[in-house]
N, C-alpha and C. Protein backbone atom coordinates (compact mmCIF):
# COMPACT_ATOMS: atom_id res chain seq x y z
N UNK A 1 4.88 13.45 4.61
CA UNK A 1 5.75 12.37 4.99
C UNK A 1 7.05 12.49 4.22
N UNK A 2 8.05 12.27 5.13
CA UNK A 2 9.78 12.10 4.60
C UNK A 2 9.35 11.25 2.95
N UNK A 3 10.90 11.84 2.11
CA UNK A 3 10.57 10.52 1.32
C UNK A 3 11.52 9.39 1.68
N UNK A 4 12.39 9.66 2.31
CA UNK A 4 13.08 8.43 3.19
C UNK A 4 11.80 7.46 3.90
N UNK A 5 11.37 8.16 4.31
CA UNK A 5 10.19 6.97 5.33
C UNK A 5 9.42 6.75 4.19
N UNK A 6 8.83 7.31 3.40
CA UNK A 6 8.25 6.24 2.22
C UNK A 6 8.86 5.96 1.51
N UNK A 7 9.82 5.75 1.22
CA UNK A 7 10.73 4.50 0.63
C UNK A 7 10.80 3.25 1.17
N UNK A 8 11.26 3.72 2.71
CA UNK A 8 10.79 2.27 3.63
C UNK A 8 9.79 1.45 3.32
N UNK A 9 8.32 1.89 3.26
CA UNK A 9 7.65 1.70 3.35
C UNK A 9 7.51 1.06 1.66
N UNK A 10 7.48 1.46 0.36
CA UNK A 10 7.86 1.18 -0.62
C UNK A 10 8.66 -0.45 -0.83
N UNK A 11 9.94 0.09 -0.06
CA UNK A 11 10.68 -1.52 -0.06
C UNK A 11 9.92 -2.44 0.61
N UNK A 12 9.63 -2.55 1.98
CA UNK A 12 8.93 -3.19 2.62
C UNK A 12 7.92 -4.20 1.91
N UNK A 13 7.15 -2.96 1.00
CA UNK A 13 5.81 -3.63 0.05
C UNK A 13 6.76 -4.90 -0.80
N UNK A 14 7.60 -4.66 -1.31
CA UNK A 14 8.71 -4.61 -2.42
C UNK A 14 8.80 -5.98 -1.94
N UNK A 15 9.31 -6.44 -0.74
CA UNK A 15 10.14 -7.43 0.02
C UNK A 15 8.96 -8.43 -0.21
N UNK A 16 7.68 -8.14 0.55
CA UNK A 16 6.64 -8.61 0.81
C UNK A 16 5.57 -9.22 -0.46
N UNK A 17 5.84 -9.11 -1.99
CA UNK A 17 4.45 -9.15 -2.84
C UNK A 17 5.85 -10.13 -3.65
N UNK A 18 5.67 -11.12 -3.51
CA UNK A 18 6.53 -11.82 -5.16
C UNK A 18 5.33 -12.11 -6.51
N UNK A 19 6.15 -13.05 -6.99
CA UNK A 19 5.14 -13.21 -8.43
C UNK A 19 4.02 -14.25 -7.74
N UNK A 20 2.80 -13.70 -8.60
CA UNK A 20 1.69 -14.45 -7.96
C UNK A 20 0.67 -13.63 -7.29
N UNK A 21 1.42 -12.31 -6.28
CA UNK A 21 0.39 -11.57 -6.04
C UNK A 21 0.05 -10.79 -6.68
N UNK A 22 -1.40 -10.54 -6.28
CA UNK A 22 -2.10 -9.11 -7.03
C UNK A 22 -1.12 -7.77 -7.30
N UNK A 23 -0.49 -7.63 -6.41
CA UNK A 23 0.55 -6.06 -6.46
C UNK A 23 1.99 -6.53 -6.84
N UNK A 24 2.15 -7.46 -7.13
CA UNK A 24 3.70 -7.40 -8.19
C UNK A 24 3.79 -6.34 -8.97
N UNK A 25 4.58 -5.62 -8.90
CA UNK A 25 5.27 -4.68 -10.31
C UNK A 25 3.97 -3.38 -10.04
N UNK A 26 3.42 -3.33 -9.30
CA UNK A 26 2.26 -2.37 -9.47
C UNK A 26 1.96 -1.32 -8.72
N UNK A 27 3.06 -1.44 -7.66
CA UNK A 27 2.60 -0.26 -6.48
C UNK A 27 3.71 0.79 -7.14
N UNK A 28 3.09 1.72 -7.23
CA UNK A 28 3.89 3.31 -7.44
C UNK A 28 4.35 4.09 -6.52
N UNK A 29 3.52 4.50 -5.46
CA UNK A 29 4.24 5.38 -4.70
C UNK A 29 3.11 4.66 -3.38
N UNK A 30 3.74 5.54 -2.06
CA UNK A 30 3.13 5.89 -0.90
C UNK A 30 2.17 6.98 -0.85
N UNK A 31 0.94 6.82 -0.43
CA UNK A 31 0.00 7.65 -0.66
C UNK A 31 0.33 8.37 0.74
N UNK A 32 -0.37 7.51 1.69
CA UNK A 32 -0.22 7.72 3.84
C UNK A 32 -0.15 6.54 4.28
N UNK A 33 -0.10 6.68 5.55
CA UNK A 33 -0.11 5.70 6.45
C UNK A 33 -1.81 5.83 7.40
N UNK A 34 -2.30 4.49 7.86
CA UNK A 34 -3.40 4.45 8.77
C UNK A 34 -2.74 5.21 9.82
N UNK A 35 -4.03 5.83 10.60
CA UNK A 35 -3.73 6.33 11.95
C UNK A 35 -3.76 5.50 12.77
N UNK A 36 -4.93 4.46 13.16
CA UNK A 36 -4.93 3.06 14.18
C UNK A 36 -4.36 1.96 14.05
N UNK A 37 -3.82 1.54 12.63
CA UNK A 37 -3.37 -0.02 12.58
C UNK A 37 -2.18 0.39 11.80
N UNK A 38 -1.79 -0.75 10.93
CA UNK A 38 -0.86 -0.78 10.20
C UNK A 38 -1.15 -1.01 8.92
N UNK A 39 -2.23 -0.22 8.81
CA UNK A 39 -2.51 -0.44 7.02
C UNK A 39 -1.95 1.22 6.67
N UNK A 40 -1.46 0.70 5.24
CA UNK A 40 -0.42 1.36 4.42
C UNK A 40 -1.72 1.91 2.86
N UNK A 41 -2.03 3.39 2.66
CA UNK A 41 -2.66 3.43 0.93
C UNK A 41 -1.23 3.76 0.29
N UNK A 42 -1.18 2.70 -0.79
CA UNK A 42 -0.16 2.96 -2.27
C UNK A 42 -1.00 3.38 -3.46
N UNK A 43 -0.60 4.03 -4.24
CA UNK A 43 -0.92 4.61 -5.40
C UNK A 43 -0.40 3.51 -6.72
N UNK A 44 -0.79 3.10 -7.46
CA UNK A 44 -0.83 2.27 -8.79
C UNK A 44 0.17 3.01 -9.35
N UNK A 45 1.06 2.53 -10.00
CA UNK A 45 2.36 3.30 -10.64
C UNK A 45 1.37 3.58 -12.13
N UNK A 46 0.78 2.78 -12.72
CA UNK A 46 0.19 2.35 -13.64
C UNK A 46 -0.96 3.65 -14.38
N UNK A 47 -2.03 3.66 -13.24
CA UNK A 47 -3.49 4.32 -13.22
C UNK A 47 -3.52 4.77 -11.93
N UNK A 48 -3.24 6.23 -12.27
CA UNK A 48 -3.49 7.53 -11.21
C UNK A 48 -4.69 7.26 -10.70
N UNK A 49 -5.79 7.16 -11.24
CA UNK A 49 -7.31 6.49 -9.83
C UNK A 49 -7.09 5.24 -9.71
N UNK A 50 -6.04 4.32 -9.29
CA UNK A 50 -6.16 2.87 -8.67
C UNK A 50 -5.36 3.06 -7.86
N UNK A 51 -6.01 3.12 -6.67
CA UNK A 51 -5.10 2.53 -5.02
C UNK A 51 -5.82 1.47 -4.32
N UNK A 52 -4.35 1.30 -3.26
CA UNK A 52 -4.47 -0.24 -3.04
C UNK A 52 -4.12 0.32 -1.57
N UNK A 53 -5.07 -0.45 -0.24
CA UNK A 53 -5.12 -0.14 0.80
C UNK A 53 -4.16 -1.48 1.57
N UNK A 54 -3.32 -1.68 1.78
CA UNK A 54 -2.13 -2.60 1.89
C UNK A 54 -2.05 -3.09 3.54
N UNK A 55 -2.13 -4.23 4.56
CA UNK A 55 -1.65 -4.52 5.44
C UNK A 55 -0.57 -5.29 5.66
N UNK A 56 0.32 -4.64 5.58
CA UNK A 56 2.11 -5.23 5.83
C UNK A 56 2.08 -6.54 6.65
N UNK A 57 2.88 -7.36 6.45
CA UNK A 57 3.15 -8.19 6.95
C UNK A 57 4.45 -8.11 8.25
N UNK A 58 5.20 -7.10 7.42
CA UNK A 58 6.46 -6.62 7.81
C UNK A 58 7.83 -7.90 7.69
N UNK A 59 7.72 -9.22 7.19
CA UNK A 59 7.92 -10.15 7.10
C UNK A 59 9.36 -9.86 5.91
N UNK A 60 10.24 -10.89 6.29
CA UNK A 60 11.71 -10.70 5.58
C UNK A 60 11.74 -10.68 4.34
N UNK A 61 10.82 -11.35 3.47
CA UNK A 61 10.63 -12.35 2.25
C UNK A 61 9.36 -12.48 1.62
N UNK A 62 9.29 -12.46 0.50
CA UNK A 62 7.80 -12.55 -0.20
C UNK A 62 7.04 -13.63 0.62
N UNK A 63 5.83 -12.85 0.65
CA UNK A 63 4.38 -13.96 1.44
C UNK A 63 3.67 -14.78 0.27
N UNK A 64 2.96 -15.61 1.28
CA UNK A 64 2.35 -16.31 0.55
C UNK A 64 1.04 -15.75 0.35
N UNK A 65 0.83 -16.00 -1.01
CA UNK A 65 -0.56 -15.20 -1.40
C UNK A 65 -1.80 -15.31 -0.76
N UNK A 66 -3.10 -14.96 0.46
CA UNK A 66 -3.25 -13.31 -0.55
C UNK A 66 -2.15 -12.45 0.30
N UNK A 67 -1.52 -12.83 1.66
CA UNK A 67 -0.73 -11.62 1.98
C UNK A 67 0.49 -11.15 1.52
N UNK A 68 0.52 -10.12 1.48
CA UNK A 68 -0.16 -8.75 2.54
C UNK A 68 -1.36 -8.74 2.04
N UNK A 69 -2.25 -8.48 2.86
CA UNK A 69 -3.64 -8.52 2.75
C UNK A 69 -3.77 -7.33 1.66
N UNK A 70 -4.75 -7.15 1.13
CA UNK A 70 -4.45 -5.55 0.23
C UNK A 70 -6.00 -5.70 -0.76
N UNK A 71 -6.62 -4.47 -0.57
CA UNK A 71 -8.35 -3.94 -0.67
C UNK A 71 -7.91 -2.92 -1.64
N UNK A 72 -8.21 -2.81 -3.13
CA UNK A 72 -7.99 -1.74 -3.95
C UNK A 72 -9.30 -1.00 -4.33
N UNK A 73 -9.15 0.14 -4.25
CA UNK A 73 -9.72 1.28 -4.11
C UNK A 73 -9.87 1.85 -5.77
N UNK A 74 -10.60 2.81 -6.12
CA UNK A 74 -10.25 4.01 -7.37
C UNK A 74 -10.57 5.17 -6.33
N UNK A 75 -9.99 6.20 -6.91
CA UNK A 75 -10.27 7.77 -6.73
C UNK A 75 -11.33 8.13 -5.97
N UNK A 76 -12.48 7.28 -6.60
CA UNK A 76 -13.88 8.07 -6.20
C UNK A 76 -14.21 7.25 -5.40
N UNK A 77 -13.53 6.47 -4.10
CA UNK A 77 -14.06 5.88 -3.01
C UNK A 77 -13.18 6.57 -2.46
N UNK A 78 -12.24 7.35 -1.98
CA UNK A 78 -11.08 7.81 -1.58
C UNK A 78 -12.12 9.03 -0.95
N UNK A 79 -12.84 9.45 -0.18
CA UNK A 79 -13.36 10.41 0.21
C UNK A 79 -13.06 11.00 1.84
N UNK A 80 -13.43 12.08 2.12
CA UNK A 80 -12.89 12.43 3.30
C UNK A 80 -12.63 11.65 4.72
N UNK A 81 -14.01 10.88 4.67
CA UNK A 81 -13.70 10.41 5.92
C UNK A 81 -12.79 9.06 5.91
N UNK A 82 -12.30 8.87 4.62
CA UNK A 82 -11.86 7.28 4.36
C UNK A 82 -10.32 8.10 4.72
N UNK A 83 -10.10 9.70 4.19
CA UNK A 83 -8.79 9.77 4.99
C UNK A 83 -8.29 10.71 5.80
N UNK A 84 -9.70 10.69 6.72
CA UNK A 84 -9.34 10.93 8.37
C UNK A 84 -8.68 9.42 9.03
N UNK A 85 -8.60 8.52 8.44
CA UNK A 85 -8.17 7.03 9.14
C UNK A 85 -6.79 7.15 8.96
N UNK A 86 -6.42 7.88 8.07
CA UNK A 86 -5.06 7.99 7.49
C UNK A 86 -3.84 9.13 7.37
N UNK A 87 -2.62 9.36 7.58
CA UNK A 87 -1.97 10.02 7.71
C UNK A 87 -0.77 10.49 6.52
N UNK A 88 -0.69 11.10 6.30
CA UNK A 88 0.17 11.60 4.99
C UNK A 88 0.73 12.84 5.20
């Protein structure tokens, strides 16, 4: 993936998590994108095995908590078929 298009995707998160949610200050990078929906994996800027499986809101302005919906992961659930769902 471009790193222009994950930047997008980066800000987007950015726009979307104010203080209060779980992922303030915490998403590091773009891992992929889902192949069927619009869920987004980010990587923990923090801890290289913590990702966070993210559904955008796509919304102008920080949401209200819990969205963006968002399911965090470590390393060792990250297995093949979890990213055949996903594109990178």
């Amino acid at each position: 993936m471009a790193s222009e298009e994950a930047a997008l995707y980066v800000a987007q998160l950015a726009k979307e998590v104010g203080p209060g949610h779980s992922l303030f200050g915490r998403v590091g990078r773009l891992v992929a994108l889902a192949v069927r929906d619009d869920d987004v994996l980010f990587q923990d800027q923090d801890a290289s095995d913590q990702f966070y499986v993210v559904h955008l809101t796509y919304g102008p302005a920080p949401q209200e908590p819990p969205f963006p919906w968002v399911s965090p992961l470590r390393l060792a659930d990250l297995d093949r078929d979890f990213f055949m769902e996903f594109r990178g």
